[in-house]
Protein backbone atom coordinates (compact mmCIF):
# COMPACT_ATOMS: atom_id res chain seq x y z
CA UNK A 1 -54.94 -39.63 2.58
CA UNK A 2 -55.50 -36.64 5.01
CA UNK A 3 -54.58 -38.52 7.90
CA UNK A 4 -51.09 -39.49 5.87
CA UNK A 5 -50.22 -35.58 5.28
CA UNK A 6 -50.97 -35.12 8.68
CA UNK A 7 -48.13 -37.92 9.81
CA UNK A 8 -45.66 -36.90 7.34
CA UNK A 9 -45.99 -32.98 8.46
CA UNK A 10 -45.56 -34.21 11.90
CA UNK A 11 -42.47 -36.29 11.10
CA UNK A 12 -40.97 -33.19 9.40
CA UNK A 13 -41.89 -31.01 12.35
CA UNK A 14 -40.38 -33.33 14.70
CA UNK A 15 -36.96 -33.29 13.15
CA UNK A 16 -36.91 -29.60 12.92
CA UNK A 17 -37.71 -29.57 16.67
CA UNK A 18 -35.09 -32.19 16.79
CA UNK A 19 -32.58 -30.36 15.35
CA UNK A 20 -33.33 -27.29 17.09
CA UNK A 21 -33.33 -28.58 20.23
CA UNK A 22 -29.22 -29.29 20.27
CA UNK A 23 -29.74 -32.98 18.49
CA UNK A 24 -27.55 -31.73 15.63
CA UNK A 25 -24.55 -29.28 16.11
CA UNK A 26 -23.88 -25.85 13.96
CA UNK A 27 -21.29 -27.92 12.32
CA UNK A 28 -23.51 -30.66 11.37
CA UNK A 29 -26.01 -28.46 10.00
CA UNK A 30 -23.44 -26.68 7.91
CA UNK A 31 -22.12 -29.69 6.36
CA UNK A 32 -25.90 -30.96 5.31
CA UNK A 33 -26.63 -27.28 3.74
CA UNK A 34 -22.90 -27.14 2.15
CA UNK A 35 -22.18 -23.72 4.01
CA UNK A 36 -18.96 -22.94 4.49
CA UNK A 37 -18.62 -20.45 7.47
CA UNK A 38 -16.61 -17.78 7.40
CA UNK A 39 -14.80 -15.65 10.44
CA UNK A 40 -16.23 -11.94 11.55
CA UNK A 41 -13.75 -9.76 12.36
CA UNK A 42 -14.18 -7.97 15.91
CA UNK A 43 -14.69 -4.40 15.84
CA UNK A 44 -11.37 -4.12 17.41
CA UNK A 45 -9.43 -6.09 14.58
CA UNK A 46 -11.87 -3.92 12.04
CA UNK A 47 -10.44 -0.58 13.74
CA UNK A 48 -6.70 -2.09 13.72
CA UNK A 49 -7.17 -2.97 9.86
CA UNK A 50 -8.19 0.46 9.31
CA UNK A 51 -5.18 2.31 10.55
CA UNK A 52 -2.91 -0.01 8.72
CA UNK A 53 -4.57 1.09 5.54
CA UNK A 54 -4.94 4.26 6.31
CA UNK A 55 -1.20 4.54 7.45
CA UNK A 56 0.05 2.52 4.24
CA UNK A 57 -1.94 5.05 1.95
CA UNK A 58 -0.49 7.81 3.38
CA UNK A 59 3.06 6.51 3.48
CA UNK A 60 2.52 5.86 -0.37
CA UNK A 61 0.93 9.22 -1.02
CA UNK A 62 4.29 10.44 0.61
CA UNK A 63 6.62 8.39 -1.26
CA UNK A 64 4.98 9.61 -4.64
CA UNK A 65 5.69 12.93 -3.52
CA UNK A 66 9.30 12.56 -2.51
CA UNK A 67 11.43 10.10 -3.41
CA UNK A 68 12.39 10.11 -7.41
CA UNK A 69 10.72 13.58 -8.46
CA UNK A 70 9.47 16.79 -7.02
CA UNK A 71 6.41 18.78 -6.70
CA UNK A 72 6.65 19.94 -10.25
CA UNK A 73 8.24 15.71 -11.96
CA UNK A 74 11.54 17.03 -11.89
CA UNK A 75 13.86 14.10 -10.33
CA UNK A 76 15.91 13.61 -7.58
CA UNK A 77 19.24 12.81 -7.25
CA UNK A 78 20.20 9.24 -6.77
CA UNK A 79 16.81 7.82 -8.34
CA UNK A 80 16.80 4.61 -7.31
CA UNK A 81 15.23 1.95 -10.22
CA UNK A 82 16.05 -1.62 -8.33
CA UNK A 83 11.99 -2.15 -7.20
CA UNK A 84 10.91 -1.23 -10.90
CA UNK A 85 8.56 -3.97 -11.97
CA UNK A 86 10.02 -5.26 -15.25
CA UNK A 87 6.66 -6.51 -16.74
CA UNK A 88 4.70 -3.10 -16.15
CA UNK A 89 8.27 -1.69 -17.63
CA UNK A 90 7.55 -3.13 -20.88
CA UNK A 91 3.62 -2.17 -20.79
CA UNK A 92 4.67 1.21 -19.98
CA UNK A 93 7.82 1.40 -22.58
CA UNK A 94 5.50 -0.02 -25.03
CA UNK A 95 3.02 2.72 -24.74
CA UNK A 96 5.22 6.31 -23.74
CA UNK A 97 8.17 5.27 -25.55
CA UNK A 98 8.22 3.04 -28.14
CA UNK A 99 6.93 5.00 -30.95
CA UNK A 100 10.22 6.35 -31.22
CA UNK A 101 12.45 3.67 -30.45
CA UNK A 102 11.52 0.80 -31.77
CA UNK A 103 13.41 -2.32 -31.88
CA UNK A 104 14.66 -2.15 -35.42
CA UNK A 105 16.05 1.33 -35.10
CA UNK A 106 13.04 3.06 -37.23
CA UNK A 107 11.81 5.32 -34.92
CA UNK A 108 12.92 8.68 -34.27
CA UNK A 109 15.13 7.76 -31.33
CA UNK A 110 18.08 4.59 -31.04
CA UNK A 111 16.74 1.35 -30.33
CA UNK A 112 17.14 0.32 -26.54
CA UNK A 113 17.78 -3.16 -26.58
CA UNK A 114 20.51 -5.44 -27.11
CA UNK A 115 24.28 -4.83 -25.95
CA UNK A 116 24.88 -1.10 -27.95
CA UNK A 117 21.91 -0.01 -26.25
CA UNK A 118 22.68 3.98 -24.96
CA UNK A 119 21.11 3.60 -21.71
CA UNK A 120 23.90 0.61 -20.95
CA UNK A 121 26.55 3.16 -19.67
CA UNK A 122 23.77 5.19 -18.04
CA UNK A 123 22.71 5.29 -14.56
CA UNK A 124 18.98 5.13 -13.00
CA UNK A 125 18.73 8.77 -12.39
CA UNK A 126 20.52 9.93 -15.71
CA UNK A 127 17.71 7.45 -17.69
CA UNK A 128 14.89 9.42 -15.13
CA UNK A 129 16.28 13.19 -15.47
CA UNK A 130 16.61 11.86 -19.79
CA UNK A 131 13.22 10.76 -19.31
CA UNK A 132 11.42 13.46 -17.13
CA UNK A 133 13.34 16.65 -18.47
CA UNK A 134 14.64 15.66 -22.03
CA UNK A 135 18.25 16.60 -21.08
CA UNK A 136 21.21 15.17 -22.69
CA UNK A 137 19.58 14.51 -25.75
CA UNK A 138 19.80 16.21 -29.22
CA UNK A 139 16.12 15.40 -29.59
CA UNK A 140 14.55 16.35 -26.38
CA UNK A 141 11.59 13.73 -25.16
CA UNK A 142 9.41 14.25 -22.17
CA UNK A 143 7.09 11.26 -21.24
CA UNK A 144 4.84 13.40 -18.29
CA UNK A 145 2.60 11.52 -16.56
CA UNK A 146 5.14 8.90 -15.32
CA UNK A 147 5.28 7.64 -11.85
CA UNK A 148 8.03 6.91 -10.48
CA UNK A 149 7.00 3.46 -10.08
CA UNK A 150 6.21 3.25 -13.67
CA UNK A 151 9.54 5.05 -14.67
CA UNK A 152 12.01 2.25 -12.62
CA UNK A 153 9.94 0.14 -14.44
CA UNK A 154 10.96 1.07 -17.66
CA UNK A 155 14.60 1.32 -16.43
CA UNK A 156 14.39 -2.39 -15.21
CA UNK A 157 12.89 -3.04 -18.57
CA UNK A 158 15.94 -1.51 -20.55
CA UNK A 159 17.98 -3.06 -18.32
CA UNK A 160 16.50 -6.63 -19.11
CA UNK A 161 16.57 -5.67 -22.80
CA UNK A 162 20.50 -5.17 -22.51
CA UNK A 163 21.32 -8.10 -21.17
């Protein structure tokens, strides 16, 4: 029985030694063990990556900063809602804005859907300056904390609601 482990071990030794010796190829030897490889990026690629998301973060840093409100959320002329996101719109409407205007008319504010909706004759930036600074309204609302992301996505989302 001795002698018996001592064949088998050998056996098992020998296709190691087979295996390791270039009898079976990385590929081969992935397949048996199910691995699935996958790529290394150089250092050089890794370095390249890195300055693409470092230059993208700042370019978005920057656009927050500039483009549809300034330093203190007051907006810009000629805010521009056409890359709002219609979906986070109604996520966003549904929690800065539609405790007062509910879809039946209840709330404190008009409803803002269907064809007699008031934004309708309204453009982007009068919706964001109505929005950000309350003007043009007999009951002044301020919803602070708004991107201006998340504010052309409400405007998309009144927009849809309109239709």
């Amino acid at each position: 029985m001795r002698n018996r482990a001592t064949i088998l071990a050998m056996a098992i030794g020998i296709v190691f030694v087979a295996a390791a010796c270039g009898r079976a190829s990385e590929d081969d030897i992935n397949d048996l063990l199910g691995i699935v490889p996958t790529p290394t990026l150089s250092s050089e690629q890794i370095a390249q990556a890195t300055e693409q998301a470092e230059a993208a973060a700042s370019a978005a840093a920057a656009m927050a900063a500039s483009p549809g409100s300034g330093p203190d959320g007051a907006v810009a002329a000629g805010f521009d809602a056409s890359q709002g996101d219609v979906v986070i719109g109604r996520q966003q409407f549904q929690f800065k804005c539609q405790q007062c205007h509910r879809p039946d008319g209840a709330g404190t504010g008009p409803a803002l859907s269907g064809p007699d909706n008031p934004s309708v004759p309204l453009s982007d930036n009068d919706i964001a300056v109505l929005v950000r600074e309350g003007h043009g309204t007999s009951n002044p609302m301020v919803a602070p904390g708004l991107s201006d992301s998340q504010l052309a996505g409400i405007i998309m989302f009144l927009r849809d609601q309109s239709e």
